[in-house]
C-alpha atoms as a PDB file:
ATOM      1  CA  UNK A   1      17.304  30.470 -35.507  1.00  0.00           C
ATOM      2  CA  UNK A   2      15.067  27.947 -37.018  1.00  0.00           C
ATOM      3  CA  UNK A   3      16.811  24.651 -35.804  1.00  0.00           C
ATOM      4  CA  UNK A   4      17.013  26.510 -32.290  1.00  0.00           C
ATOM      5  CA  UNK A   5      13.270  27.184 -32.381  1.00  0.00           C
ATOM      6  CA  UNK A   6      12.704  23.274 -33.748  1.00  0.00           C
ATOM      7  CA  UNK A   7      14.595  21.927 -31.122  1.00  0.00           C
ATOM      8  CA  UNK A   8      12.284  23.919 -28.163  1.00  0.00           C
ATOM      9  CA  UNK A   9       9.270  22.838 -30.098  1.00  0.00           C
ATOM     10  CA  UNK A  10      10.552  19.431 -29.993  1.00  0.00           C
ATOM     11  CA  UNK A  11      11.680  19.801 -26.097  1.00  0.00           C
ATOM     12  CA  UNK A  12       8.457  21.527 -25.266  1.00  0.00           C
ATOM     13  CA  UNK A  13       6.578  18.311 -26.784  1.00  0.00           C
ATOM     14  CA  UNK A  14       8.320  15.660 -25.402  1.00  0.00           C
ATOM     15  CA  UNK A  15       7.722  17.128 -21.792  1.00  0.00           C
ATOM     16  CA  UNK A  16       3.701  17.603 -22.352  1.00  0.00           C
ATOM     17  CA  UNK A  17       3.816  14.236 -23.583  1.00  0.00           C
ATOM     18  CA  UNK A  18       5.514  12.915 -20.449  1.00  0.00           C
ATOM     19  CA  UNK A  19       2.972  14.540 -18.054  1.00  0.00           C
ATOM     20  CA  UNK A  20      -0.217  13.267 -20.030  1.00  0.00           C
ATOM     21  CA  UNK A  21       1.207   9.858 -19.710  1.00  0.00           C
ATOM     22  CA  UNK A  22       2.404  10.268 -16.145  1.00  0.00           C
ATOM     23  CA  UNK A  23      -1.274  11.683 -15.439  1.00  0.00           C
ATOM     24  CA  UNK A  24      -3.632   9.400 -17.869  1.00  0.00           C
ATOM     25  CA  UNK A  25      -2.139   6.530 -15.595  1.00  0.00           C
ATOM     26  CA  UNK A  26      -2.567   7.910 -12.362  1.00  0.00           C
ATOM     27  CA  UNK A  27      -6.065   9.405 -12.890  1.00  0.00           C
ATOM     28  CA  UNK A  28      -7.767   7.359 -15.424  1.00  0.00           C
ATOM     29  CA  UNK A  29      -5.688   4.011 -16.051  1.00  0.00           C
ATOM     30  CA  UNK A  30      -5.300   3.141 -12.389  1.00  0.00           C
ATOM     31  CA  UNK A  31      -7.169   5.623 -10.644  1.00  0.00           C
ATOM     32  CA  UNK A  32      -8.844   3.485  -8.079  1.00  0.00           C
ATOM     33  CA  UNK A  33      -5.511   1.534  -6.943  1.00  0.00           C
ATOM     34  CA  UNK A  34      -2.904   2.579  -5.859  1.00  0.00           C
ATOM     35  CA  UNK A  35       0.336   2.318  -7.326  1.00  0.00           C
ATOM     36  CA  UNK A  36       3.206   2.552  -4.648  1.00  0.00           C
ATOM     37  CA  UNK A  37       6.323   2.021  -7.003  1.00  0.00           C
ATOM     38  CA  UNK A  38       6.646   5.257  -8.921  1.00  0.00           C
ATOM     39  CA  UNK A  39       8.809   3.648 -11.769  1.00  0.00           C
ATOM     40  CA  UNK A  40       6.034   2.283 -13.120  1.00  0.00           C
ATOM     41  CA  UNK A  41       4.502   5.065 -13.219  1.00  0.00           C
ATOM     42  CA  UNK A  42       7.611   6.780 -15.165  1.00  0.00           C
ATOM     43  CA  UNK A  43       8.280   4.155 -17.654  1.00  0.00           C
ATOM     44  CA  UNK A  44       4.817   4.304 -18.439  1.00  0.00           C
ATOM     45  CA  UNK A  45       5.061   7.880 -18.936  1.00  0.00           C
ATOM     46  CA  UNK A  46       8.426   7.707 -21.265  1.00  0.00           C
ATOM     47  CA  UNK A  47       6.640   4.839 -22.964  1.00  0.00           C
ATOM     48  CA  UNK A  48       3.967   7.020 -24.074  1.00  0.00           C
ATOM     49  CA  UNK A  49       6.192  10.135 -24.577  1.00  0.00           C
ATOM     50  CA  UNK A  50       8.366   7.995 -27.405  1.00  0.00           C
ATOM     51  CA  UNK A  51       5.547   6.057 -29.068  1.00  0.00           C
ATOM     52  CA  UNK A  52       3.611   9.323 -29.579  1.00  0.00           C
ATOM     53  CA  UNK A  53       6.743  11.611 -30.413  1.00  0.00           C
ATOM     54  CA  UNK A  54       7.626   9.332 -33.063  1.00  0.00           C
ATOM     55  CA  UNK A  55       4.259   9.422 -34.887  1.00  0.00           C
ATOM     56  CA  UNK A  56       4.093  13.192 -34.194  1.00  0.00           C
ATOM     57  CA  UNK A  57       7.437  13.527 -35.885  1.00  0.00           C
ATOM     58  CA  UNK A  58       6.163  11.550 -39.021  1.00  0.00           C
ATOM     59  CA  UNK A  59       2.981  14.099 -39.263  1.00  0.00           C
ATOM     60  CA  UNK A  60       5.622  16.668 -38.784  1.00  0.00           C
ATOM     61  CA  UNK A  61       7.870  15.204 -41.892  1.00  0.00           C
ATOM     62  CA  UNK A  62       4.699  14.814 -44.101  1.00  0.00           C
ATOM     63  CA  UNK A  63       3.551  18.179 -43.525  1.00  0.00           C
ATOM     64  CA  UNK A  64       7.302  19.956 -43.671  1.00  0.00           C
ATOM     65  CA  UNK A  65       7.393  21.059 -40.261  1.00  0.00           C
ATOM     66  CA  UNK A  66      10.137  21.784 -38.116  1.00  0.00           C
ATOM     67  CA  UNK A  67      14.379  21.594 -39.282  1.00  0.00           C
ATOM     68  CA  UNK A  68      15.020  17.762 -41.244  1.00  0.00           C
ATOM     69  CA  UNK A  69      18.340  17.536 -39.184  1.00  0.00           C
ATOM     70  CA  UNK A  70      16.103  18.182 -35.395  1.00  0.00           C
ATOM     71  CA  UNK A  71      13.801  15.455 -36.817  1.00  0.00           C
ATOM     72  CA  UNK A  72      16.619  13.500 -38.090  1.00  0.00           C
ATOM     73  CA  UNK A  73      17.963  13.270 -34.668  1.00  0.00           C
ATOM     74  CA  UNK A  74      14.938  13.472 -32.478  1.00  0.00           C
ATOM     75  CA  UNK A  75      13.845  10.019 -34.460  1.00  0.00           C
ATOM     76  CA  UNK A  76      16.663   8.665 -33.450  1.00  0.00           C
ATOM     77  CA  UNK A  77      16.571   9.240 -29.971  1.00  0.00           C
ATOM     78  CA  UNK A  78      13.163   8.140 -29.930  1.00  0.00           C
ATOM     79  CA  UNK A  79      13.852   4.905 -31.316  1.00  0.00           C
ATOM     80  CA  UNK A  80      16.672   3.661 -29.342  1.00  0.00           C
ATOM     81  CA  UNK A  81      14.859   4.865 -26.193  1.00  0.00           C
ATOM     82  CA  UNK A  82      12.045   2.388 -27.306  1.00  0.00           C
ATOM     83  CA  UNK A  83      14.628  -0.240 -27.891  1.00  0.00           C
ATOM     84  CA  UNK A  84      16.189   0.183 -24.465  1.00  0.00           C
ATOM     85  CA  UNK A  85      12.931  -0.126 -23.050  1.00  0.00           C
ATOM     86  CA  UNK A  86      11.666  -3.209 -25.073  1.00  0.00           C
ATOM     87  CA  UNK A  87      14.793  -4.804 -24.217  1.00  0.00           C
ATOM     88  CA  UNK A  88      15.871  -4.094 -20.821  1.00  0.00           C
ATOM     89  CA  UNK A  89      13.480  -1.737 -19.027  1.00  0.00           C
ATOM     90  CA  UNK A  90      10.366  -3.218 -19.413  1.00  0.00           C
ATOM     91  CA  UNK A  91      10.500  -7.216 -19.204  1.00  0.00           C
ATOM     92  CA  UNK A  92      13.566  -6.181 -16.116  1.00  0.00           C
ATOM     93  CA  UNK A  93      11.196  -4.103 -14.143  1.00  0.00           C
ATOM     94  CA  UNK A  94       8.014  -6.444 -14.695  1.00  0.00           C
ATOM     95  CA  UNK A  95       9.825  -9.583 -13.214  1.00  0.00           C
ATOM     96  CA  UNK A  96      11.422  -7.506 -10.902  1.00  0.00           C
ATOM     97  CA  UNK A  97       8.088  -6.314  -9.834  1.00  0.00           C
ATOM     98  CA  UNK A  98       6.429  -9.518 -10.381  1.00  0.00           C
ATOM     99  CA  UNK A  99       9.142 -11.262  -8.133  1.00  0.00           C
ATOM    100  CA  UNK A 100       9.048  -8.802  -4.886  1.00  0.00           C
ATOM    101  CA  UNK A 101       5.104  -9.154  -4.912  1.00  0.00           C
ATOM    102  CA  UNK A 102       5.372 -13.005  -4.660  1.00  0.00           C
ATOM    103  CA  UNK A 103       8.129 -12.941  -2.435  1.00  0.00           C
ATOM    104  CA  UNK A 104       7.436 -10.221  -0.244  1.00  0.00           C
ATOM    105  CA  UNK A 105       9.592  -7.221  -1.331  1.00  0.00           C
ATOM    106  CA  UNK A 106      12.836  -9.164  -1.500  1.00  0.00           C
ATOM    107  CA  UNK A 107      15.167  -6.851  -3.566  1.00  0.00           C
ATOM    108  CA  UNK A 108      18.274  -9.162  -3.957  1.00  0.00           C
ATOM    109  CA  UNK A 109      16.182 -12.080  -4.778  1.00  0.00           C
ATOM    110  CA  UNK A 110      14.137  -9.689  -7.324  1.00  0.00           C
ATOM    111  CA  UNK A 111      17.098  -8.286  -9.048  1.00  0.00           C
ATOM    112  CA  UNK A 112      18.569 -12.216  -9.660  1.00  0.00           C
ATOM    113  CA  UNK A 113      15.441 -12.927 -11.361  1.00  0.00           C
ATOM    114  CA  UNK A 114      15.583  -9.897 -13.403  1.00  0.00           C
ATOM    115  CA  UNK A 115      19.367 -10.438 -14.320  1.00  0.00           C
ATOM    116  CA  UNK A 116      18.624 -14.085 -15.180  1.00  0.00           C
ATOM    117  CA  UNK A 117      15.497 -13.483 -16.726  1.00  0.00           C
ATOM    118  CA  UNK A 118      16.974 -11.075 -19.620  1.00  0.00           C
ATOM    119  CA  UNK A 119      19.267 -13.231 -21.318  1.00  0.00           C
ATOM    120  CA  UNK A 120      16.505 -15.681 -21.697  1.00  0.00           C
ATOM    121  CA  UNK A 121      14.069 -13.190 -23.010  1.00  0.00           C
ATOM    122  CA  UNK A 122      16.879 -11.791 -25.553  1.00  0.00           C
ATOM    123  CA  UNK A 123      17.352 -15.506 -26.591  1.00  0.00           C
ATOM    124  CA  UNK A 124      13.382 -15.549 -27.440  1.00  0.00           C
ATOM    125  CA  UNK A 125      13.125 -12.329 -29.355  1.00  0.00           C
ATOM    126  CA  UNK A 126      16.663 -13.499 -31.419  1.00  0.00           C
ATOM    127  CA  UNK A 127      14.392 -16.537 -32.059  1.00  0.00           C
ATOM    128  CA  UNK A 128      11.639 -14.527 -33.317  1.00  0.00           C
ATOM    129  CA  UNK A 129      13.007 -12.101 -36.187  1.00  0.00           C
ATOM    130  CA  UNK A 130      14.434 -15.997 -37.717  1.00  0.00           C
ATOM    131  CA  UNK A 131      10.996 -16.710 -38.546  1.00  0.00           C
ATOM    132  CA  UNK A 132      11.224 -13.597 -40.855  1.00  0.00           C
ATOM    133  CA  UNK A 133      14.669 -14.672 -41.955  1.00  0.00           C
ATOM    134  CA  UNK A 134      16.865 -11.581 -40.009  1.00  0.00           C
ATOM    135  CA  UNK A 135      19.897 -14.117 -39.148  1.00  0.00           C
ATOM    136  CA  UNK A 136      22.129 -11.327 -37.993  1.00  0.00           C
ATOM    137  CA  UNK A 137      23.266 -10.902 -35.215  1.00  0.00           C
ATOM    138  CA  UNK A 138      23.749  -7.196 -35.746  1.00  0.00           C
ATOM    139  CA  UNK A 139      22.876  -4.308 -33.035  1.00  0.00           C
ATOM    140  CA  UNK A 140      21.301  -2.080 -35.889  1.00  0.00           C
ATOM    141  CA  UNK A 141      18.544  -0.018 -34.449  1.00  0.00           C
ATOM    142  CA  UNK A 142      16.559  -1.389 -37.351  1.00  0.00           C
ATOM    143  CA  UNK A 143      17.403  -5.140 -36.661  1.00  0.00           C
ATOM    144  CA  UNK A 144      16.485  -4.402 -33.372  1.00  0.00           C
ATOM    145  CA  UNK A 145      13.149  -2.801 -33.838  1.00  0.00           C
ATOM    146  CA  UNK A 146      12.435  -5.901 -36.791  1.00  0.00           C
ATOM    147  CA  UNK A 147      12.972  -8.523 -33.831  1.00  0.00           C
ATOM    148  CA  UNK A 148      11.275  -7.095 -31.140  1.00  0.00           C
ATOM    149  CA  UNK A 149       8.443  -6.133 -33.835  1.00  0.00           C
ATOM    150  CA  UNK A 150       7.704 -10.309 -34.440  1.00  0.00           C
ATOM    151  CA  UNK A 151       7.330 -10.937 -31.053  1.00  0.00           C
ATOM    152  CA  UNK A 152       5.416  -7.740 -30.717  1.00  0.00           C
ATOM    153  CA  UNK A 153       2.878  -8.494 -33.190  1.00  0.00           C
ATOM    154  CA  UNK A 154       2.778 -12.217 -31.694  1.00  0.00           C
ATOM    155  CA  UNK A 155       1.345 -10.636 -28.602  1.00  0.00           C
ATOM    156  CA  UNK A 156      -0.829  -8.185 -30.074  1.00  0.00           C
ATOM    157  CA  UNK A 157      -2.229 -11.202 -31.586  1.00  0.00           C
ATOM    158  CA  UNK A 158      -2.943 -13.101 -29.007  1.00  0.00           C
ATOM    159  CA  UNK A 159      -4.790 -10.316 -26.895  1.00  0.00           C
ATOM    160  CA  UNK A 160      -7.183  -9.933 -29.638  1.00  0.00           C
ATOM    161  CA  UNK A 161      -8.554 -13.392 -29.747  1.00  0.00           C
ATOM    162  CA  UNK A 162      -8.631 -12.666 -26.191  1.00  0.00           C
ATOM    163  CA  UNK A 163     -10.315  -9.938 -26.886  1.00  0.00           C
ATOM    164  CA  UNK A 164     -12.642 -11.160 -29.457  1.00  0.00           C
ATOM    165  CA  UNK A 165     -14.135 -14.241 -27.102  1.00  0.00           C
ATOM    166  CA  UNK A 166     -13.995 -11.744 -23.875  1.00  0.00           C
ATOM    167  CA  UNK A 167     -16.043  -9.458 -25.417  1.00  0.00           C
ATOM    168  CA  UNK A 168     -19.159 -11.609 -25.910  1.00  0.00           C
ATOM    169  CA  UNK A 169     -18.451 -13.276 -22.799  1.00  0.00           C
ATOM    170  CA  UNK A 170     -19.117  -9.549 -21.070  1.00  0.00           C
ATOM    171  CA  UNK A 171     -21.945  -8.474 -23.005  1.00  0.00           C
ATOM    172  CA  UNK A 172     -24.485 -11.003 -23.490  1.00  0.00           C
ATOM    173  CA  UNK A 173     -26.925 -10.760 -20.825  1.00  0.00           C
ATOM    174  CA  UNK A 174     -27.029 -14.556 -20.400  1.00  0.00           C
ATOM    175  CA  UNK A 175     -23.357 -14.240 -18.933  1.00  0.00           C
ATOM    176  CA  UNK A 176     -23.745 -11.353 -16.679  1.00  0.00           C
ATOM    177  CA  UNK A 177     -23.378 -12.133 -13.041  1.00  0.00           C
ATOM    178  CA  UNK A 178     -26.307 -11.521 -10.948  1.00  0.00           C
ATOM    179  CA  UNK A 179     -25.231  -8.912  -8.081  1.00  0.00           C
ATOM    180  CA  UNK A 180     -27.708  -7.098  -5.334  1.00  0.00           C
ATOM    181  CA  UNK A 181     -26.915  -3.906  -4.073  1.00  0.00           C
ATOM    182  CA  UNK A 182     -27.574  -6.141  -0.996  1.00  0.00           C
ATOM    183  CA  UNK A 183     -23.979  -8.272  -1.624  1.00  0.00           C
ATOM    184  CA  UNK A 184     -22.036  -4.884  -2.439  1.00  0.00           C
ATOM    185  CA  UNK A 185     -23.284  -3.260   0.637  1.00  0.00           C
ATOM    186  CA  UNK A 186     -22.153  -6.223   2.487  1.00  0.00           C
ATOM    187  CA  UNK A 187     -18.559  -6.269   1.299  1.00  0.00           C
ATOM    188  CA  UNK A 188     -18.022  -2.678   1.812  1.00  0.00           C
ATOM    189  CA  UNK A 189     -18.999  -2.973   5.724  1.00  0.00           C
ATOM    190  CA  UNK A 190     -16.673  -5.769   6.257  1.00  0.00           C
ATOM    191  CA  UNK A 191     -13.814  -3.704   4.343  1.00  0.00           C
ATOM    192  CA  UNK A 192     -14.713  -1.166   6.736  1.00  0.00           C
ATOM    193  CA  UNK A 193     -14.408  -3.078   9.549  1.00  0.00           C
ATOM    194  CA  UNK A 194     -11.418  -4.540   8.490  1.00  0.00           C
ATOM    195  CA  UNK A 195      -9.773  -1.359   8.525  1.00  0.00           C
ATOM    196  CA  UNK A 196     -11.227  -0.052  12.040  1.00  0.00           C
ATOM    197  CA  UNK A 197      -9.419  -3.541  13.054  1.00  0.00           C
ATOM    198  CA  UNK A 198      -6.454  -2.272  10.783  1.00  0.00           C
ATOM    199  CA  UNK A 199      -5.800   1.078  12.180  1.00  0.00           C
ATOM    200  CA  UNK A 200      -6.333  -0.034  15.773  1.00  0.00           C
ATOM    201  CA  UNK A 201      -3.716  -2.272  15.629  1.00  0.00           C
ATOM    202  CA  UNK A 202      -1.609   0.603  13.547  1.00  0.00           C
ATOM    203  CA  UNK A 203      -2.495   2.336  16.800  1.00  0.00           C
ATOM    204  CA  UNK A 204      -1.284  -0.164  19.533  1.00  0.00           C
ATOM    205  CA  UNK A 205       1.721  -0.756  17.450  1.00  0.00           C
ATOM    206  CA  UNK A 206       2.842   2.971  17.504  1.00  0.00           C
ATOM    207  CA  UNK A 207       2.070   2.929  21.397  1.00  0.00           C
ATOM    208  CA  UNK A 208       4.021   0.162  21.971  1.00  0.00           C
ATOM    209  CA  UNK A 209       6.825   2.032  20.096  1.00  0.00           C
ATOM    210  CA  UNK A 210       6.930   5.379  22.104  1.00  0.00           C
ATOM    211  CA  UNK A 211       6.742   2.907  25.162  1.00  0.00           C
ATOM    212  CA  UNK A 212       9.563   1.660  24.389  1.00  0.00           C
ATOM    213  CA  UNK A 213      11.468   4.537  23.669  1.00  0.00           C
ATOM    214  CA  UNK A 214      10.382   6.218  26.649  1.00  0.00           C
ATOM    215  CA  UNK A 215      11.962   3.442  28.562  1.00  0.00           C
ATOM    216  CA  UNK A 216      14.903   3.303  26.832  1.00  0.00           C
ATOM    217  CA  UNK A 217      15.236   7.275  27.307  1.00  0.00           C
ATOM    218  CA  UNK A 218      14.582   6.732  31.281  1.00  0.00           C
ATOM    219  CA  UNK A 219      18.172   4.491  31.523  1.00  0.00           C
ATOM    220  CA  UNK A 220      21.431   6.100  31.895  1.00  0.00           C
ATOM    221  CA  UNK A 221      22.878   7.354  28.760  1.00  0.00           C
ATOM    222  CA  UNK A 222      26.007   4.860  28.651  1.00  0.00           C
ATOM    223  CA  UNK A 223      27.705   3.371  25.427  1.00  0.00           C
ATOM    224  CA  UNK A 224      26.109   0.358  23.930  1.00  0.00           C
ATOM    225  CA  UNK A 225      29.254  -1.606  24.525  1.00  0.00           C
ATOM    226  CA  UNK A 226      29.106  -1.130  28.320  1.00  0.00           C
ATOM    227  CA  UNK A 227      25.293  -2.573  28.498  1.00  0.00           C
ATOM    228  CA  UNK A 228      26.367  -5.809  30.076  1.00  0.00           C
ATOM    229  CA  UNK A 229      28.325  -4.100  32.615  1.00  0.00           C
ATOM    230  CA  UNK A 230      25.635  -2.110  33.866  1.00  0.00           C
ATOM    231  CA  UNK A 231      22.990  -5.100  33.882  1.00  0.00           C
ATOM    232  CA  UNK A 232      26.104  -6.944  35.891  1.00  0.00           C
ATOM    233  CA  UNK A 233      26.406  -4.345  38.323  1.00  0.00           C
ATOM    234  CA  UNK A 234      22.488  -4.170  39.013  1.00  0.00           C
ATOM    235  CA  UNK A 235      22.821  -7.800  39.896  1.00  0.00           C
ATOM    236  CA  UNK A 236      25.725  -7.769  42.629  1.00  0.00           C
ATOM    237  CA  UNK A 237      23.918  -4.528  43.789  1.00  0.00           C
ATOM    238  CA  UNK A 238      20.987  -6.129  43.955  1.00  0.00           C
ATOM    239  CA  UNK A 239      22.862  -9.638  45.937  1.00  0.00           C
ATOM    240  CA  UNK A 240      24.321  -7.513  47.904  1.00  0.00           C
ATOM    241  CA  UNK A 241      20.785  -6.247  49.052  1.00  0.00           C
ATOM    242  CA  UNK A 242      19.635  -9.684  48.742  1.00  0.00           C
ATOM    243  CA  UNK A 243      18.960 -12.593  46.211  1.00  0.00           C
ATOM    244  CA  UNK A 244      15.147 -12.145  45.804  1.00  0.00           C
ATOM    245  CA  UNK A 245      15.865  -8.507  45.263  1.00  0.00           C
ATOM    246  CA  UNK A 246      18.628  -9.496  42.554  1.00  0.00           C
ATOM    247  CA  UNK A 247      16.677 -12.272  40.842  1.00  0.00           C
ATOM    248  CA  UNK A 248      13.579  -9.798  40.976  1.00  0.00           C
ATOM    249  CA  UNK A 249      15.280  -7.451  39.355  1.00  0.00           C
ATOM    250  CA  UNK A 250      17.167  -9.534  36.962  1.00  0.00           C
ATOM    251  CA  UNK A 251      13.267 -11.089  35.899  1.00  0.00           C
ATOM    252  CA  UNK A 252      12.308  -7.843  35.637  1.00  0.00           C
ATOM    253  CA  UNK A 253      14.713  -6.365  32.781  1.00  0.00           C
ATOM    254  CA  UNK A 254      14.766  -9.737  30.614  1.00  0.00           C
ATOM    255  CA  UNK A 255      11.356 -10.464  30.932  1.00  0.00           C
ATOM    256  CA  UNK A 256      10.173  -6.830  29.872  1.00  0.00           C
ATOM    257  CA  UNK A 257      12.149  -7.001  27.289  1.00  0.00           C
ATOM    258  CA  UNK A 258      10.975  -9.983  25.872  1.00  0.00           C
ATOM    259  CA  UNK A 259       7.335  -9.081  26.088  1.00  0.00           C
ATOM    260  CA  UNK A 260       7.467  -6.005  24.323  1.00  0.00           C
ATOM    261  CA  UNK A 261       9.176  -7.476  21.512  1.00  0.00           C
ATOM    262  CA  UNK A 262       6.876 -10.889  21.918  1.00  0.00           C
ATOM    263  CA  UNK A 263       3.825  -7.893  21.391  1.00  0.00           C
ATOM    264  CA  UNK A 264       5.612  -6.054  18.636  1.00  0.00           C
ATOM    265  CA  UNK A 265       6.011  -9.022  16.802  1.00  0.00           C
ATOM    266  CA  UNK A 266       2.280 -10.255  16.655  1.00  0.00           C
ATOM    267  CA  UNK A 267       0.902  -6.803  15.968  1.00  0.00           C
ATOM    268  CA  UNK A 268       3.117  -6.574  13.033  1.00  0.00           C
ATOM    269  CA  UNK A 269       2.417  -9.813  11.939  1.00  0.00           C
ATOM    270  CA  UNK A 270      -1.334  -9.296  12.218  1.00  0.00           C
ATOM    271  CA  UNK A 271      -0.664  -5.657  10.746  1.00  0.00           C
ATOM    272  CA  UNK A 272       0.485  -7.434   7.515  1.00  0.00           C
ATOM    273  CA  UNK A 273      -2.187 -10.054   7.496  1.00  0.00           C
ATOM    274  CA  UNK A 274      -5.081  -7.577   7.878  1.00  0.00           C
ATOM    275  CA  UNK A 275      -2.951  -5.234   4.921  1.00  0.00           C
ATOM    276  CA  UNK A 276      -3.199  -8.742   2.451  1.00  0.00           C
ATOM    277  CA  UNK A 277      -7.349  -9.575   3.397  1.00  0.00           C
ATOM    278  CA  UNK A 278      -7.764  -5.460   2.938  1.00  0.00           C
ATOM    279  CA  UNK A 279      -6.751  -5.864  -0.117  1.00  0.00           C
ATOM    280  CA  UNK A 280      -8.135  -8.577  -1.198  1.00  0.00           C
ATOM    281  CA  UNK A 281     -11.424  -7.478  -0.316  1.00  0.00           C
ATOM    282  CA  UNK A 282     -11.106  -3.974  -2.179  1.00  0.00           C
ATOM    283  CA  UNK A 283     -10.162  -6.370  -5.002  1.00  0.00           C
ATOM    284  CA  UNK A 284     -13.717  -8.570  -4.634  1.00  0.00           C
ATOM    285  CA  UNK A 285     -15.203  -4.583  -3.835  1.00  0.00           C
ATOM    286  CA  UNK A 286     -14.067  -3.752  -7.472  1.00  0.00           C
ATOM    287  CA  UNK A 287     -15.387  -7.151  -9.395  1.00  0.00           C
ATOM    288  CA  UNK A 288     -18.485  -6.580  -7.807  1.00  0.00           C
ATOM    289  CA  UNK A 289     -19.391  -2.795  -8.463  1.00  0.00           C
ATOM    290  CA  UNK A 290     -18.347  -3.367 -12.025  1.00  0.00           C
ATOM    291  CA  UNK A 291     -20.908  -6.695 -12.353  1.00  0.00           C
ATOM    292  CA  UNK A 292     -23.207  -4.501 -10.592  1.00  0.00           C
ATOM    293  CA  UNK A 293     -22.780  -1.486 -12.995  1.00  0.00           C
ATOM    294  CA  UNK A 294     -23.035  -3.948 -16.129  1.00  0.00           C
ATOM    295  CA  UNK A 295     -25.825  -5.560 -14.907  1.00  0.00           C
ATOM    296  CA  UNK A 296     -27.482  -1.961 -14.751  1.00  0.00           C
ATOM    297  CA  UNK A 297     -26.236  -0.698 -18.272  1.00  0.00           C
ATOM    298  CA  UNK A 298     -27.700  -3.591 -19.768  1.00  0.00           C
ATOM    299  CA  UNK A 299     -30.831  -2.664 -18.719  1.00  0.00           C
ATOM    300  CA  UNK A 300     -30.680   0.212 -21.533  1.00  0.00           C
ATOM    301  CA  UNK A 301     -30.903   0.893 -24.741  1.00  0.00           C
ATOM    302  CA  UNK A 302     -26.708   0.443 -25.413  1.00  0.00           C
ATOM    303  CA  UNK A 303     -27.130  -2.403 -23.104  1.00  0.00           C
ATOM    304  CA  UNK A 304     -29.212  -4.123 -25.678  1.00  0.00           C
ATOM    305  CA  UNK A 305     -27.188  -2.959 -28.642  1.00  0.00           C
ATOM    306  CA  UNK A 306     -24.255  -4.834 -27.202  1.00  0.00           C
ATOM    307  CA  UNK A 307     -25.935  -7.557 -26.742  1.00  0.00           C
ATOM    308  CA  UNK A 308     -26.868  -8.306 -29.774  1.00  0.00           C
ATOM    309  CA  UNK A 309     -23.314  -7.255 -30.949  1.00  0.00           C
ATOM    310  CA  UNK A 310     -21.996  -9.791 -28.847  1.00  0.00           C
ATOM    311  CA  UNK A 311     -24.137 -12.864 -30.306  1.00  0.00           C
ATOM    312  CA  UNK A 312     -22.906 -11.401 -33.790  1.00  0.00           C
ATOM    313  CA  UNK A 313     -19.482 -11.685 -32.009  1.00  0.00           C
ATOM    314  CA  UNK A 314     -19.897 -14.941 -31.270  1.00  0.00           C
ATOM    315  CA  UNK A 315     -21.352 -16.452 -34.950  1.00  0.00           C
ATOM    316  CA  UNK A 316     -17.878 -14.983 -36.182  1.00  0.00           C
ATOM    317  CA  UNK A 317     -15.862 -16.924 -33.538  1.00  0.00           C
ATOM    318  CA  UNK A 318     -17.565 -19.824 -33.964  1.00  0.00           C
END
C-alpha cells in the first residue's frame, strides 16, 4: 500500500504545484495585463510544477520519504518534461509568440519561424556543452540537461550584471524621474477618453452588423448560387417598367452594398488603431505610477537605505 499511497502524495503535489504557478502568474506576476494566450499561462504553470517537484523530491530522498522506486520514476518524468520544454516548448512558443505580435497574429507565418528557429537554437546549445568538453552527440537525459545547463548559466549571467547596474540605476535618488500626480492624472483621462472613443466605435460597428443582417434577412430566401439571377431579373423587371426605374434600382443594390462594407472597413480599421494607442497608453500609465510610487518610497526611511545601498552598488561595479 505504501507505493500506492507515494504515488497519490506525489499526484496530489504535482497538481497544487500546477495551480500556484497557474495563479502566482495571473494574480501577482502579471496581474495588471492581461494575458490573452492561455499557453503561456500553462507552460508557465508546468514550468514551475517540474522545477519545484524536483527539489521537493530531493528533500523527500534526504529525509527518507515516500517509496525509492515512485521517486525513482517521478525524477524522471520531471526531468525529461524540463528537457522537452527547454528544448522545444519554450524557445517554439516565445518566437511563435514573438512573431504573431509583430506581424499581426499571422499563424502560418508564426509557426515557419518557430520550425526554422529550433534547429538553429539546438545548433547553439550543441555549441555550448563543447565549451565544457561534452562532444557527444548522445540524447542522454543527462547530456541533455549538461548542454542546456551552459547556456543556462550563460543567461543567468548576463541578467545579473543587468541586474547589478539596474539596481543602482533605480534607487539612487539622483536617477529617479520626476513625476506629478498632475502628469498621471493627465494620462489616465486621455486613456479614458480613448476608450469612450473605443467603445463607440465597438458600438457603431455592431450596428452596422445587425443592419446588415436585417437586410439580408428582408430578401427572399433563395440559394446563393441563384443571386445573379435574381439581381438579373430585378433589372428586366425594372426595364420593362422603365430604364430610370431599372438603373435606379440597379444603383441602389450595388451602391448599398458597397457603402456598408466601405463603413465596416474604416470602423474596423480605426477599431484596431484605437486597440494599439490604448495600449500603448496603459503601457506609459504603468511607467508612470511606478516612477511616481518610487519617487514617494524614497521619501522614507527604506527609501534612504536603498539609496545608499545603491552608491555602495555602484563603488563595486565600478
Amino acid at each position: 500500500s505504501w507505493p500506492w499511497l507515494s504515488v497519490l502524495v506525489l499526484l496530489a503535489s504535482h497538481v497544487a504545484l500546477f495551480g500556484v504557478g497557474y495563479w502566482f502568474f495571473a494574480k501577482l506576476l502579471y496581474r495588471d495585463y492581461e494575458v490573452k494566450k492561455r499557453y503561456i499561462q500553462v507552460l508557465f504553470a508546468t514550468t514551475f510544477m517540474a522545477s519545484a517537484s524536483m527539489f521537493h523530491l530531493l528533500l523527500a530522498t534526504l529525509a527518507g520519504l515516500l517509496a525509492p522506486e515512485v521517486r525513482a520514476a517521478a525524477w524522471k518524468v520531471d526531468h525529461w518534461v524540463l528537457i522537452l520544454l527547454s528544448y522545444v516548448a519554450l524557445p517554439a512558443s516565445f518566437v511563435y509568440t514573438s512573431v504573431q505580435s509583430v506581424f499581426h497574429r499571422s499563424c502560418r507565418l508564426s509557426t515557419t519561424c518557430a520550425a526554422l528557429f529550433l534547429p538553429c537554437f539546438w545548433y547553439v546549445v550543441y555549441w555550448s556543452g563543447t565549451l565544457i568538453h561534452i562532444d557527444s552527440i548522445g540524447l542522454s537525459s543527462d547530456l541533455l540537461i549538461a548542454r542546456i545547463g551552459v547556456f543556462g548559466v550563460t543567461v543567468v549571467a548576463t541578467l545579473s550584471g543587468f541586474g547589478a547596474v539596474n539596481f543602482p540605476f533605480r534607487s539612487i535618488h539622483s536617477f529617479l524621474r520626476p513625476v506629478t500626480q498632475q502628469q498621471v492624472a493627465d494620462v489616465e483621462q486621455r486613456l479614458l477618453g480613448i476608450m469612450r472613443m473605443l467603445a463607440t466605435k465597438k458600438r457603431q460597428l455592431l450596428l452596422l452588423r445587425q443592419d446588415e443582417v436585417r437586410t439580408t434577412t428582408r430578401r427572399p430566401k433563395e440559394a446563393p448560387e441563384h443571386g445573379a439571377t435574381t439581381l438579373t431579373r430585378r433589372v428586366v423587371a425594372g426595364l420593362l417598367q422603365g430604364s430610370r426605374m431599372a438603373l435606379e434600382a440597379l444603383a441602389s443594390v450595388v451602391t448599398g452594398s458597397e457603402k456598408s462594407g466601405a463603413e465596416r472597413k474604416r470602423l474596423q480599421a480605426d477599431i484596431l488603431a484605437m486597440e494599439a494607442f490604448s495600449r500603448e497608453l496603459f503601457m506609459e500609465l504603468d511607467l508612470l505610477i511606478r516612477a511616481r510610487l518610487r519617487e514617494l518610497q524614497a521619501r522614507t526611511w527604506r527609501g534612504r537605505a536603498m539609496n545608499i545601498i545603491g552608491y555602495c552598488c555602484s563603488g563595486v561595479c565600478v
